[in-house]
Protein backbone atom coordinates (compact mmCIF):
# COMPACT_ATOMS: atom_id res chain seq x y z
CA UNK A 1 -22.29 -11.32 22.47
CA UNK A 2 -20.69 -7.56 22.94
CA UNK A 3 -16.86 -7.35 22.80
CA UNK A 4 -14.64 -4.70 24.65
CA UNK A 5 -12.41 -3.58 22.68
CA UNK A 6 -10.39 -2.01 25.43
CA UNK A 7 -10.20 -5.12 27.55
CA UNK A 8 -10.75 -7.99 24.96
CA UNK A 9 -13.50 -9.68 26.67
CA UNK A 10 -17.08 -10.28 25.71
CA UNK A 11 -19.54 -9.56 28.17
CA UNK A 12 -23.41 -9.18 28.56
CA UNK A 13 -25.23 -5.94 28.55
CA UNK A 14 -24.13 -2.75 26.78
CA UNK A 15 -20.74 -1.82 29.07
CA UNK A 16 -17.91 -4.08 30.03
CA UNK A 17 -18.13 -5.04 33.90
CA UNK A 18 -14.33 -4.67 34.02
CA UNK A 19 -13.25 -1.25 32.51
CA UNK A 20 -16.84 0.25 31.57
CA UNK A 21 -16.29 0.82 28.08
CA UNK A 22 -19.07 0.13 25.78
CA UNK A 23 -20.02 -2.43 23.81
CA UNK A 24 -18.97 -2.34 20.03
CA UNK A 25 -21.24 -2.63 16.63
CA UNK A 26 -19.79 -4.44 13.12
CA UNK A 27 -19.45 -0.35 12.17
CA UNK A 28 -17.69 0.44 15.01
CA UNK A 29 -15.49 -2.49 14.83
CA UNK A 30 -14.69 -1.78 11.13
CA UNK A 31 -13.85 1.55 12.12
CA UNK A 32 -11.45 1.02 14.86
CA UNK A 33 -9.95 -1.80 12.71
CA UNK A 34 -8.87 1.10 10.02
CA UNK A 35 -6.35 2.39 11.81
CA UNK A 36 -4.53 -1.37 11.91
CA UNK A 37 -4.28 -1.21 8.42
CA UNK A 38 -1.94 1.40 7.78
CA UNK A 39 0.93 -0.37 9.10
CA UNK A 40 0.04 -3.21 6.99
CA UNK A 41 0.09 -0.62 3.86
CA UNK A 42 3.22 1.03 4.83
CA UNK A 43 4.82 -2.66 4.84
CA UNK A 44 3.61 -3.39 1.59
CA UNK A 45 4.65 0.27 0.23
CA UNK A 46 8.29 -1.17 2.07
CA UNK A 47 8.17 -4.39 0.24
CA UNK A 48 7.37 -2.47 -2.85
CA UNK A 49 10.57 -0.04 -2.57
CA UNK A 50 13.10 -2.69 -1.58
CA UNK A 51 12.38 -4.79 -4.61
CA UNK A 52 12.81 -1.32 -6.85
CA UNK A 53 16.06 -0.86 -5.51
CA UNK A 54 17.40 -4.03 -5.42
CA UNK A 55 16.06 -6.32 -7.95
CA UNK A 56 15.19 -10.16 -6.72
CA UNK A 57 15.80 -12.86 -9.68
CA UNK A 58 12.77 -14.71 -7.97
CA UNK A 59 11.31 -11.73 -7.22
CA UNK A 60 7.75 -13.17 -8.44
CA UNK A 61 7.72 -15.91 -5.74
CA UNK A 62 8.78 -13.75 -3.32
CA UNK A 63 5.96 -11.06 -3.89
CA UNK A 64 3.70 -13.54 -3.84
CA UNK A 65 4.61 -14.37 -0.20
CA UNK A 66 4.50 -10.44 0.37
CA UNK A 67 1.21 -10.44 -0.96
CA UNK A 68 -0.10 -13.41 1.19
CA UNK A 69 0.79 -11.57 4.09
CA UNK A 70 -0.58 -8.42 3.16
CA UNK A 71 -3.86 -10.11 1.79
CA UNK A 72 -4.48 -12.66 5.06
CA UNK A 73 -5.92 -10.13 7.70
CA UNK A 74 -8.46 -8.68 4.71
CA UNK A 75 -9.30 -12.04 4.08
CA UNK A 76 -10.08 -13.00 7.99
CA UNK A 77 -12.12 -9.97 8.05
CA UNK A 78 -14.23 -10.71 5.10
CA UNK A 79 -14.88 -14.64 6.68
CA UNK A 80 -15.39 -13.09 10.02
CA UNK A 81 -18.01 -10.84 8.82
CA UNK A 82 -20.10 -12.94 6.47
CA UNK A 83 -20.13 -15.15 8.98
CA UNK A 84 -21.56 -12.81 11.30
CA UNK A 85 -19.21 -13.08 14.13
CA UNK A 86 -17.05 -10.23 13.70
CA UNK A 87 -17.46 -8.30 16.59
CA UNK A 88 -16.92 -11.19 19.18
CA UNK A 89 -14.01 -11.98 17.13
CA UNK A 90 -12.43 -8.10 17.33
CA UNK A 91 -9.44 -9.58 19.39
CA UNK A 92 -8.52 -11.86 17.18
CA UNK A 93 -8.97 -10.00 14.14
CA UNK A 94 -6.75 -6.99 15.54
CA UNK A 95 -4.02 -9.63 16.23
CA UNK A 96 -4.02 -10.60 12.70
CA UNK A 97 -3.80 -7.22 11.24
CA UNK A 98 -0.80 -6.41 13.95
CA UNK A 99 0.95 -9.53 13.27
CA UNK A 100 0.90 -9.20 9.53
CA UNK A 101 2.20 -5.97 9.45
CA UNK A 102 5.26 -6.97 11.71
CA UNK A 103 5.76 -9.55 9.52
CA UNK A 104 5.39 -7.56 5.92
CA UNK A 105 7.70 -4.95 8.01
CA UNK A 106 10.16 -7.60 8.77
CA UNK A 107 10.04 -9.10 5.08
CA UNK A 108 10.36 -6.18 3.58
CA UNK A 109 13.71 -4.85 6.29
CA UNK A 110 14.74 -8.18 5.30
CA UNK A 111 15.28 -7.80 1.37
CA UNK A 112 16.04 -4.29 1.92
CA UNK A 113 19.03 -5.52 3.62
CA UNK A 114 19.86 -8.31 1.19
CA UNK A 115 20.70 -5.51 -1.05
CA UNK A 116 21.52 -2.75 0.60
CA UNK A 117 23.95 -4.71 3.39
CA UNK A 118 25.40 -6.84 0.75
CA UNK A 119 29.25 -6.40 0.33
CA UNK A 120 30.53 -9.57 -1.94
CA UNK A 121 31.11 -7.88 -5.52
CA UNK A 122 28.67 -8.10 -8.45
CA UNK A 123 29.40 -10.69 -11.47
CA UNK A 124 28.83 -9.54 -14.56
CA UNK A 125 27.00 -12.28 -16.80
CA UNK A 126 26.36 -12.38 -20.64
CA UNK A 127 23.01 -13.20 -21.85
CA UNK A 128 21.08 -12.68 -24.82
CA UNK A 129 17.78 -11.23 -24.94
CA UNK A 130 15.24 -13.92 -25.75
CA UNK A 131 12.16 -12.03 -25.23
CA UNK A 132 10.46 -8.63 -24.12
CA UNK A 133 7.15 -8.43 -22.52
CA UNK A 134 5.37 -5.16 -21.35
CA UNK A 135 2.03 -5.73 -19.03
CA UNK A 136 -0.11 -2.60 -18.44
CA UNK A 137 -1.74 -2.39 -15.56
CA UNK A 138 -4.14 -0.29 -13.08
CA UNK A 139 -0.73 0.85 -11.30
CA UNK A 140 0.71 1.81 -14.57
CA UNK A 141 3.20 -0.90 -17.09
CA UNK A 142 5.52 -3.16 -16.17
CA UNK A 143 8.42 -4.33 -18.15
CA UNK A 144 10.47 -7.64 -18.00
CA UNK A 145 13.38 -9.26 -20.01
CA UNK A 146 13.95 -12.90 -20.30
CA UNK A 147 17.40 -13.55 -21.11
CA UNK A 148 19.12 -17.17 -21.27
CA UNK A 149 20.83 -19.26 -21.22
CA UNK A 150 20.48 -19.23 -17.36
CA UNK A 151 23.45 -18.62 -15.49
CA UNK A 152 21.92 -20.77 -12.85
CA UNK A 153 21.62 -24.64 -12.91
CA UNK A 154 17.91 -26.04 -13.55
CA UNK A 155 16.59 -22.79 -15.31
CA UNK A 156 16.90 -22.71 -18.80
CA UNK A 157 16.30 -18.94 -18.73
CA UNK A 158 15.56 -16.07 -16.28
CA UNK A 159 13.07 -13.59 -15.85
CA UNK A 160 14.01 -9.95 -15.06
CA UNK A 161 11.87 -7.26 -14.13
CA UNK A 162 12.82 -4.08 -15.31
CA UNK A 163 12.40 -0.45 -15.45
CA UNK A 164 11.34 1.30 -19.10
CA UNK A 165 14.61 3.25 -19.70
CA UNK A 166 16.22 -0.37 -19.88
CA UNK A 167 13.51 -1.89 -21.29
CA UNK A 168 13.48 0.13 -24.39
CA UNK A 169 17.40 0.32 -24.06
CA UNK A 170 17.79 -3.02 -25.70
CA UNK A 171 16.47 -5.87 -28.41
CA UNK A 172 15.20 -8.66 -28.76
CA UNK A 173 18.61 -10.86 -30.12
CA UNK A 174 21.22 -8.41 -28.06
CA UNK A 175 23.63 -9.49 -25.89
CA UNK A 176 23.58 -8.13 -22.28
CA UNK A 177 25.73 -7.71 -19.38
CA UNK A 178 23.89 -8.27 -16.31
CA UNK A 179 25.74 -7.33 -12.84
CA UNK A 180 24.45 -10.58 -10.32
CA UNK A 181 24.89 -9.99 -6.63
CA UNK A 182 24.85 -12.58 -4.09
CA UNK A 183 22.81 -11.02 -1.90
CA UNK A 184 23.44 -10.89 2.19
CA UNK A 185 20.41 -13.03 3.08
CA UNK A 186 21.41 -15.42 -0.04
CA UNK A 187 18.59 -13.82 -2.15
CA UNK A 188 20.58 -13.00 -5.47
CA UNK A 189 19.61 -9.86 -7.12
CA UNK A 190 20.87 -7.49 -10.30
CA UNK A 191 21.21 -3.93 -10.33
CA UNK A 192 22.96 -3.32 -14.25
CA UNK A 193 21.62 -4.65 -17.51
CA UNK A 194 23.69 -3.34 -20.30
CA UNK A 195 23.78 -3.96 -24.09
CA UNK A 196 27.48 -5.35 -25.04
């Protein structure tokens, strides 16, 4: 059945009875569906930058949320159109995209300002390098540190990701001093790893 995209109804025939526009096609719909994704892109790019500039210690978990969000609307869209019913489902589909991008947006404002609103002063822990893995990747390397003992109860270690100048700034054995913040939202993150 044909779906207005102006008016979100379906209709019969090749124009919509109630605002005359015409009917859409699985190309057209894909088309006019493009432009919903850029907000969800520029809240992933968001999500990307706050966690750069203010390091989460679960920052895995948490990108995996980000990335559940970002991923959902592609994922309706791919069901929707292998099961053929993509164009009657246009309003629905464009309600996912626009909802997931408010909510990447407001993830993403949200650990932004666990960092950048956070007043209470960093702690500076000691921890000794227990390992050093580099990943390489299609958007370049990534570098992480696991340093222990944990400074938190239940972990026996932790997991930092972090950039190459710091990465190659310290061994495997070394003591470090890593500046904790408490974060506003209660999300605790580190901006300093130093050797001792």
């Amino acid at each position: 059945m044909p779906f207005c995209a102006q008016c979100a109804r379906s209709f019969e025939g090749r124009q919509c009875p109630v605002c005359g526009s015409p009917s859409l096609s699985v190309q057209e719909v894909n088309a006019a569906l493009k432009k919903h994704s850029w907000p969800l892109i520029g809240g992933l790019v968001g999500l990307l930058v706050a966690t750069y500039l203010y390091p989460l210690l679960d920052q895995n978990a948490l990108m995996l949320i980000g990335l559940f969000i970002f991923f959902s609307p592609l994922l309706t869209h791919i069901v929707l159109a292998v099961r053929k019913i993509l164009v009657s489902n246009f309003g629905l589909l464009r309600g996912v995209y626009k909802w997931a991008a408010v909510a990447l947006a407001v993830f993403a404002g949200a650990l932004f300002a666990n960092g950048a609103l956070d007043r209470s002063p960093g702690t500076q822990i000691h921890a000794i390098v227990i390992q050093k893995c580099a990943s390489r990747g299609r958007g370049g390397t990534s570098y992480s540190l696991t340093v222990g003992p944990s400074w938190r109860s239940g972990r026996d270690d932790e997991r930092l990701e972090v950039r190459g100048r710091t990465f190659f700034s310290v061994a495997t054995g070394e003591t470090v001093s890593v500046e904790v913040h408490r974060g506003l939202l209660g999300l605790p993150w580190f901006s300093d790893i130093l050797p001792d």
